[in-house]
PDB file of N, CA and C in Angstrom:
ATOM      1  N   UNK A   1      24.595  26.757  19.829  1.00  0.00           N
ATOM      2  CA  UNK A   1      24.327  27.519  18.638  1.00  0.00           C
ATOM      3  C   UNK A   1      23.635  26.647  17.595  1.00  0.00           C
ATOM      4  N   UNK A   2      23.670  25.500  17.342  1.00  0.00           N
ATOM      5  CA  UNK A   2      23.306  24.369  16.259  1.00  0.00           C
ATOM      6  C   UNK A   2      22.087  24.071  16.803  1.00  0.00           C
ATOM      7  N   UNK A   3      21.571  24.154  18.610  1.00  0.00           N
ATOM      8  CA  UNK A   3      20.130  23.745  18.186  1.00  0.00           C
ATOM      9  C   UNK A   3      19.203  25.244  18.071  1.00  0.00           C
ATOM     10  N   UNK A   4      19.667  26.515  17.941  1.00  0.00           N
ATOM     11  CA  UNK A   4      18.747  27.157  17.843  1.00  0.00           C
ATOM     12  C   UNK A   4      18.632  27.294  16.401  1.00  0.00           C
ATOM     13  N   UNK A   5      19.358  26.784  15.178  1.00  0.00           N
ATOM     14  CA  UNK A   5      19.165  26.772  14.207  1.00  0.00           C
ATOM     15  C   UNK A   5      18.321  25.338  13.948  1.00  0.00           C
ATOM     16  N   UNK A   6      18.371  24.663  14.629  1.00  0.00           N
ATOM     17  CA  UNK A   6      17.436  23.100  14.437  1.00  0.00           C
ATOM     18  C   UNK A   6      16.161  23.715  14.454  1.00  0.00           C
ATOM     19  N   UNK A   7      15.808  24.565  15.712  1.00  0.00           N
ATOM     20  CA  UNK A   7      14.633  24.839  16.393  1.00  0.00           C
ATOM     21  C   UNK A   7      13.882  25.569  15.632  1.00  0.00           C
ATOM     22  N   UNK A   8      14.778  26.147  14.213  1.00  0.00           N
ATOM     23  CA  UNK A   8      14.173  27.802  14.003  1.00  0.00           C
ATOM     24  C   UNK A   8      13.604  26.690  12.330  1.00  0.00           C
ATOM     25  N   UNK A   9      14.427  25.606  12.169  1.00  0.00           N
ATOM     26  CA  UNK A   9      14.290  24.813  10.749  1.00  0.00           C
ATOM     27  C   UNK A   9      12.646  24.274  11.387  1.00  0.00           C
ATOM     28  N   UNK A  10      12.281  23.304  12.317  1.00  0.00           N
ATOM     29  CA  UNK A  10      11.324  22.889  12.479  1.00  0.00           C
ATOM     30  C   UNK A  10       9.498  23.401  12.326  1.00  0.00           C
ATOM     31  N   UNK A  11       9.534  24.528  12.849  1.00  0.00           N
ATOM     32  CA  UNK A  11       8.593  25.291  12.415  1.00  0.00           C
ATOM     33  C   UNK A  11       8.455  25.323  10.543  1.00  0.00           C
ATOM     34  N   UNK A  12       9.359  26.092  10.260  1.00  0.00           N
ATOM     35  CA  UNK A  12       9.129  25.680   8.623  1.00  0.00           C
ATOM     36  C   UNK A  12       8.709  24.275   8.267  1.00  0.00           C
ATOM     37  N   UNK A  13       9.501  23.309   8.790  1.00  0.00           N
ATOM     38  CA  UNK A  13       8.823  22.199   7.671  1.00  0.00           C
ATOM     39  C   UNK A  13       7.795  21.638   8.048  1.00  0.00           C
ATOM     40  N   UNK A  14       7.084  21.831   9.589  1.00  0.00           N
ATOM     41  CA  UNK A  14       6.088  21.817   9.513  1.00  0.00           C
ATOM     42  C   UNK A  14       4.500  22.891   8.867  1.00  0.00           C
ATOM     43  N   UNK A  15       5.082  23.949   8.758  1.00  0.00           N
ATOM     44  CA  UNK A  15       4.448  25.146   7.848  1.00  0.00           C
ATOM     45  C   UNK A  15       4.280  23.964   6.470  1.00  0.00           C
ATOM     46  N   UNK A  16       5.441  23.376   5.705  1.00  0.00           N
ATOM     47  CA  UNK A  16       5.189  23.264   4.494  1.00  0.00           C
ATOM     48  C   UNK A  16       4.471  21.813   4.321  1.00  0.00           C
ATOM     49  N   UNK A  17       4.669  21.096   5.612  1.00  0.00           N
ATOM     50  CA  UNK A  17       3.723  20.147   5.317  1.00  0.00           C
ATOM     51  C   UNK A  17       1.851  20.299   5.287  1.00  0.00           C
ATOM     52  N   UNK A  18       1.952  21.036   6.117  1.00  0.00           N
ATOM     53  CA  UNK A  18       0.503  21.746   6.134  1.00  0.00           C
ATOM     54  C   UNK A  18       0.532  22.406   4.441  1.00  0.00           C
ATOM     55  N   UNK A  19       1.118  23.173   4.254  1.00  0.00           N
ATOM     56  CA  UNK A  19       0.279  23.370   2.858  1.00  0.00           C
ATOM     57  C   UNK A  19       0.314  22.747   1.957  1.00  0.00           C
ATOM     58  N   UNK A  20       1.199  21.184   1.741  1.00  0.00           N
ATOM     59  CA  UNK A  20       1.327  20.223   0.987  1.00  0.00           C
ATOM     60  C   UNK A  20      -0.389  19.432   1.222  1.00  0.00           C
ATOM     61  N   UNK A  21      -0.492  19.354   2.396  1.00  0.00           N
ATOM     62  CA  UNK A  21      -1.722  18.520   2.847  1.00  0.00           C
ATOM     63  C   UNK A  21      -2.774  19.099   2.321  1.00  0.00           C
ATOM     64  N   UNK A  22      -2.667  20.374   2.308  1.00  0.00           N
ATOM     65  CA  UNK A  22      -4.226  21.391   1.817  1.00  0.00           C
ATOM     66  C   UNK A  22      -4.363  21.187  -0.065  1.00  0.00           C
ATOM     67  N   UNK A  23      -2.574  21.038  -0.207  1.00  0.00           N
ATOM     68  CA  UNK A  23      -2.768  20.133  -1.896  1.00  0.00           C
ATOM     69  C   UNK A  23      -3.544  19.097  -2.583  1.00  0.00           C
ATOM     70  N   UNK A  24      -3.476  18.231  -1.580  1.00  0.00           N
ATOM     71  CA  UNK A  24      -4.523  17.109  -1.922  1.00  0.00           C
ATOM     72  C   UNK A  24      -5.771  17.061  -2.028  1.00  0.00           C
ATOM     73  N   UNK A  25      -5.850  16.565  -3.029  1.00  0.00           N
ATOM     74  CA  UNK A  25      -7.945  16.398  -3.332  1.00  0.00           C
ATOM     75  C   UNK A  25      -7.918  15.147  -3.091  1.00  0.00           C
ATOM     76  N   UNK A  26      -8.855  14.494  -2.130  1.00  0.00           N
ATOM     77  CA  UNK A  26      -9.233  13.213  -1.577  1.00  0.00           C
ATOM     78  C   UNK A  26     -10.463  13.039  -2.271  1.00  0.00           C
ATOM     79  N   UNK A  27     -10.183  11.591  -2.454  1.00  0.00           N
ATOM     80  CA  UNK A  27     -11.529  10.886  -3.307  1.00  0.00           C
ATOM     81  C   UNK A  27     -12.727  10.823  -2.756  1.00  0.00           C
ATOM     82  N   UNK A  28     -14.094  11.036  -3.200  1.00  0.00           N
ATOM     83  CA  UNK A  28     -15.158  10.937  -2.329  1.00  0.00           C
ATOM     84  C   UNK A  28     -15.432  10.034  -1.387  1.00  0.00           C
ATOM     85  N   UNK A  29     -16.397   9.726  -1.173  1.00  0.00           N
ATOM     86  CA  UNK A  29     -16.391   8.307  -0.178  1.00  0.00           C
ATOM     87  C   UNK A  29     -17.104   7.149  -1.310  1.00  0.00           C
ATOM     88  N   UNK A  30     -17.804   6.977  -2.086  1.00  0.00           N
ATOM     89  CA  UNK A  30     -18.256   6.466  -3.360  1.00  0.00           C
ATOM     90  C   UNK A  30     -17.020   6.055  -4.062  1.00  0.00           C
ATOM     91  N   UNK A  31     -16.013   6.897  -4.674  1.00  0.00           N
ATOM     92  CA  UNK A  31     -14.930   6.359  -5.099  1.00  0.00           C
ATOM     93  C   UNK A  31     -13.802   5.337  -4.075  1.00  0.00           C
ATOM     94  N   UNK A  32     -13.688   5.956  -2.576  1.00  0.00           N
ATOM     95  CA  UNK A  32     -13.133   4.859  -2.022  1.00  0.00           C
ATOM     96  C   UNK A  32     -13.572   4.010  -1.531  1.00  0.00           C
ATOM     97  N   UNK A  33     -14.584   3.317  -1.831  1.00  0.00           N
ATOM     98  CA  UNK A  33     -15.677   2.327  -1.497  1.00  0.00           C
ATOM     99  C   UNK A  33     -15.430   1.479  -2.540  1.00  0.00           C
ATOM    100  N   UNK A  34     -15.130   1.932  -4.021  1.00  0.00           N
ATOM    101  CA  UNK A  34     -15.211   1.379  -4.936  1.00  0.00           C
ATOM    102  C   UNK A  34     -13.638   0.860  -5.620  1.00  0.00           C
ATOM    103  N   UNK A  35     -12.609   1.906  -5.213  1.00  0.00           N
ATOM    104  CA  UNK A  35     -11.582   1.605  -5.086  1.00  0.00           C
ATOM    105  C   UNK A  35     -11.270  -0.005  -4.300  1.00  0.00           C
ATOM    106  N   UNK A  36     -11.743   0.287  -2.683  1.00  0.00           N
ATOM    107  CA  UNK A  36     -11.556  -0.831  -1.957  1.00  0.00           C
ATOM    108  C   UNK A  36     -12.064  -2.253  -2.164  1.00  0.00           C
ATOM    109  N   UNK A  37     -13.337  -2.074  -2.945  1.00  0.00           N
ATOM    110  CA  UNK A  37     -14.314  -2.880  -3.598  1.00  0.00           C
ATOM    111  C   UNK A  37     -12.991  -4.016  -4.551  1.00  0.00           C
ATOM    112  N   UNK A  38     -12.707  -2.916  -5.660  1.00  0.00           N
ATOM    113  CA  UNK A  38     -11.611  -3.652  -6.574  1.00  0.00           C
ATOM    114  C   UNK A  38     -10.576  -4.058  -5.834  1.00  0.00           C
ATOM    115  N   UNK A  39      -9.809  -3.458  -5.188  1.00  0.00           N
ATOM    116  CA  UNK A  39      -8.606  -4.112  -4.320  1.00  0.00           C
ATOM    117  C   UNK A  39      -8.893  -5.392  -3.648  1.00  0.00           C
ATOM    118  N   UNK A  40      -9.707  -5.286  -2.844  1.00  0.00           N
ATOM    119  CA  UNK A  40     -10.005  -6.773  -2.322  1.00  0.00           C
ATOM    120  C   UNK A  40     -10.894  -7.777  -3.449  1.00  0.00           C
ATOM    121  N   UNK A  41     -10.876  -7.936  -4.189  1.00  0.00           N
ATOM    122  CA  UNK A  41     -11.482  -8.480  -5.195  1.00  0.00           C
ATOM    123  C   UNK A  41      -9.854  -9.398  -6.059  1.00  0.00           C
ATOM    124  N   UNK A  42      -9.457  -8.139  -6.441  1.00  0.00           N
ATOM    125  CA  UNK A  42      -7.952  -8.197  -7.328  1.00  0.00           C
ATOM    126  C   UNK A  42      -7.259  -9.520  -5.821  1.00  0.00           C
ATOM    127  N   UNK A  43      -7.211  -8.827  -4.786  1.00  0.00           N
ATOM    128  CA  UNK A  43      -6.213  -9.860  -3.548  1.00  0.00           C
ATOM    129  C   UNK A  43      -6.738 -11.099  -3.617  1.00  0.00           C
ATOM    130  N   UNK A  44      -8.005 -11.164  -3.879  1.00  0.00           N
ATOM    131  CA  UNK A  44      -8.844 -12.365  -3.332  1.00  0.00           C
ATOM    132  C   UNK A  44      -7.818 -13.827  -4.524  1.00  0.00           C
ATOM    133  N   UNK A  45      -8.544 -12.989  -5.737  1.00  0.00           N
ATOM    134  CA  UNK A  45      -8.464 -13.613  -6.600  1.00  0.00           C
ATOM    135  C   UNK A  45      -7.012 -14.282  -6.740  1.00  0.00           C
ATOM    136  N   UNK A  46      -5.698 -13.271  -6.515  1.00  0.00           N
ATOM    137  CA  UNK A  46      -3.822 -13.317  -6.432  1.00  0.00           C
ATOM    138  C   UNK A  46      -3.903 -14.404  -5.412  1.00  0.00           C
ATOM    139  N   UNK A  47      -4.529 -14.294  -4.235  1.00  0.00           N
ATOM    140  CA  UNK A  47      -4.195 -15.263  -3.290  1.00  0.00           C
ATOM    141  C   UNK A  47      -4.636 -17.003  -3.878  1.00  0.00           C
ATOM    142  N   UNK A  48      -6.009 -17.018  -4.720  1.00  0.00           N
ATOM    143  CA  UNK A  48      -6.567 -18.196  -4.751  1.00  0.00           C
ATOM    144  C   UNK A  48      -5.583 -18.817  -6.317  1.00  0.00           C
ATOM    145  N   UNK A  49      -4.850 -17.620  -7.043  1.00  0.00           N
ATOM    146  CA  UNK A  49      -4.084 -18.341  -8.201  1.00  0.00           C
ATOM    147  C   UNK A  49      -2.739 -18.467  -7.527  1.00  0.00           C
ATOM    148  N   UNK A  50      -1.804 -17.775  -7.008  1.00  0.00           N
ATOM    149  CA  UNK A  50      -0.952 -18.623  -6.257  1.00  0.00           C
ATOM    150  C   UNK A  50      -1.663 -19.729  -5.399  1.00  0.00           C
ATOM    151  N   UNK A  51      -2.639 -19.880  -4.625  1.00  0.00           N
ATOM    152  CA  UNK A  51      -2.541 -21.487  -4.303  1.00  0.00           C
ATOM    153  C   UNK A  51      -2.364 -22.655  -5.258  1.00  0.00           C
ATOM    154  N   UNK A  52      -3.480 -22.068  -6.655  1.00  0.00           N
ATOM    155  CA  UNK A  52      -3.479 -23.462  -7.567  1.00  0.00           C
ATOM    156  C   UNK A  52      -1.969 -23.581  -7.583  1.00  0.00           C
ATOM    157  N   UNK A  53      -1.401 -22.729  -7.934  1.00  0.00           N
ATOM    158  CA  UNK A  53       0.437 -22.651  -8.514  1.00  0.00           C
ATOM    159  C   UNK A  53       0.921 -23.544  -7.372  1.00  0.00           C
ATOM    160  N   UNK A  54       0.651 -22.980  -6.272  1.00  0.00           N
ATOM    161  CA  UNK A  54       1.641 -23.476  -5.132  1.00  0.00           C
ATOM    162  C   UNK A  54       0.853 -25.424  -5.035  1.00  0.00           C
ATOM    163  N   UNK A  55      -0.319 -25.711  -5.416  1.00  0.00           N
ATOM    164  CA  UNK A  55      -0.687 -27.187  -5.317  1.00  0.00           C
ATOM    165  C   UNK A  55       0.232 -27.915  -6.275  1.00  0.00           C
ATOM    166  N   UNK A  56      -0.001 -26.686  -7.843  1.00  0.00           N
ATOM    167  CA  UNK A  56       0.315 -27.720  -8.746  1.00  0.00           C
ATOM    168  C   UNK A  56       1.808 -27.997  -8.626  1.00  0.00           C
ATOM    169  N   UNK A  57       2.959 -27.387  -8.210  1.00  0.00           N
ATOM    170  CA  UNK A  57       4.442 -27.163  -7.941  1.00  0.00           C
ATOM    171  C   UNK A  57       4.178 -28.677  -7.150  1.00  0.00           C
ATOM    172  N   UNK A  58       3.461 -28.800  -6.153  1.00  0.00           N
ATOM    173  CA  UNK A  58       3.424 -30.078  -4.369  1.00  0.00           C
ATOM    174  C   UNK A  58       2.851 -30.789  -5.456  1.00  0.00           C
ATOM    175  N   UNK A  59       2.354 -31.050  -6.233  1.00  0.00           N
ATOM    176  CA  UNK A  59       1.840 -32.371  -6.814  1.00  0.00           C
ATOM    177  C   UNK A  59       2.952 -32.377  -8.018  1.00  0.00           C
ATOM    178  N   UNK A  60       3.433 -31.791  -8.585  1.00  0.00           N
ATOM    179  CA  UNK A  60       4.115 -32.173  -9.559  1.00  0.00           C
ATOM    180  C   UNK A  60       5.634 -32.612  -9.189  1.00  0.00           C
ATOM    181  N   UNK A  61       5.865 -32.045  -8.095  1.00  0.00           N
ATOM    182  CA  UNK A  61       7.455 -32.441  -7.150  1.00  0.00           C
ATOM    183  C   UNK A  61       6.894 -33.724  -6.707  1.00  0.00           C
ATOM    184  N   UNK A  62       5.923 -34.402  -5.930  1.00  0.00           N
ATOM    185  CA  UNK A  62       5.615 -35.584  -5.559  1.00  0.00           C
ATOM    186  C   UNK A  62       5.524 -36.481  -6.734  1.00  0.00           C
ATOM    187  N   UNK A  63       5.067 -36.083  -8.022  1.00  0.00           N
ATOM    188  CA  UNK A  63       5.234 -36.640  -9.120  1.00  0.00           C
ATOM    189  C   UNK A  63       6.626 -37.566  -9.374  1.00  0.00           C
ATOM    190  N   UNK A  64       7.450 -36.458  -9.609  1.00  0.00           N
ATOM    191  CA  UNK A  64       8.623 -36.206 -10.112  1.00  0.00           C
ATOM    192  C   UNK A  64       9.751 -37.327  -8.634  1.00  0.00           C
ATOM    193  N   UNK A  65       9.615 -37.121  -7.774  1.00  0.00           N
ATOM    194  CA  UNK A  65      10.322 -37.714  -6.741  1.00  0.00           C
ATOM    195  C   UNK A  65       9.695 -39.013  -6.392  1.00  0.00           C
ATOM    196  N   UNK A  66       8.640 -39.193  -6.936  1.00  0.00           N
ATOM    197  CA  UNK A  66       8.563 -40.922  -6.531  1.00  0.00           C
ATOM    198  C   UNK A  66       8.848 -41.801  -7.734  1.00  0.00           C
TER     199      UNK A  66
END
């Protein structure tokens, strides 16, 4: 008796994901070009200021310990 009520739930929530999906307005291809543009730009940059951080921490502990 419990899975024909599972069986009868599944259909619905796939019904409502479909019309959740038809909700969305997706960005052109120009905007996610330009989006991606900034993101890897923003990473580039996070990765190369944690290194200075992470040198200056190894040089200033070698400092400090000799």
């Amino acid at each position: 008796m419990a899975d024909s009520k599972e069986k009868a739930k599944k259909p619905g929530f796939f019904r409502g994901v479909r019309r959740e999906f038809k909700k969305i307005t997706w960005p052109s291809k120009n905007d996610a070009f330009k989006q991606t543009v900034v993101v890897s730009i923003i990473t580039v940059i996070t990765g190369v200021l944690i290194g200075l951080i992470d040198l200056l921490v190894k040089y200033g502990l070698s400092f400090i310990t000799k």
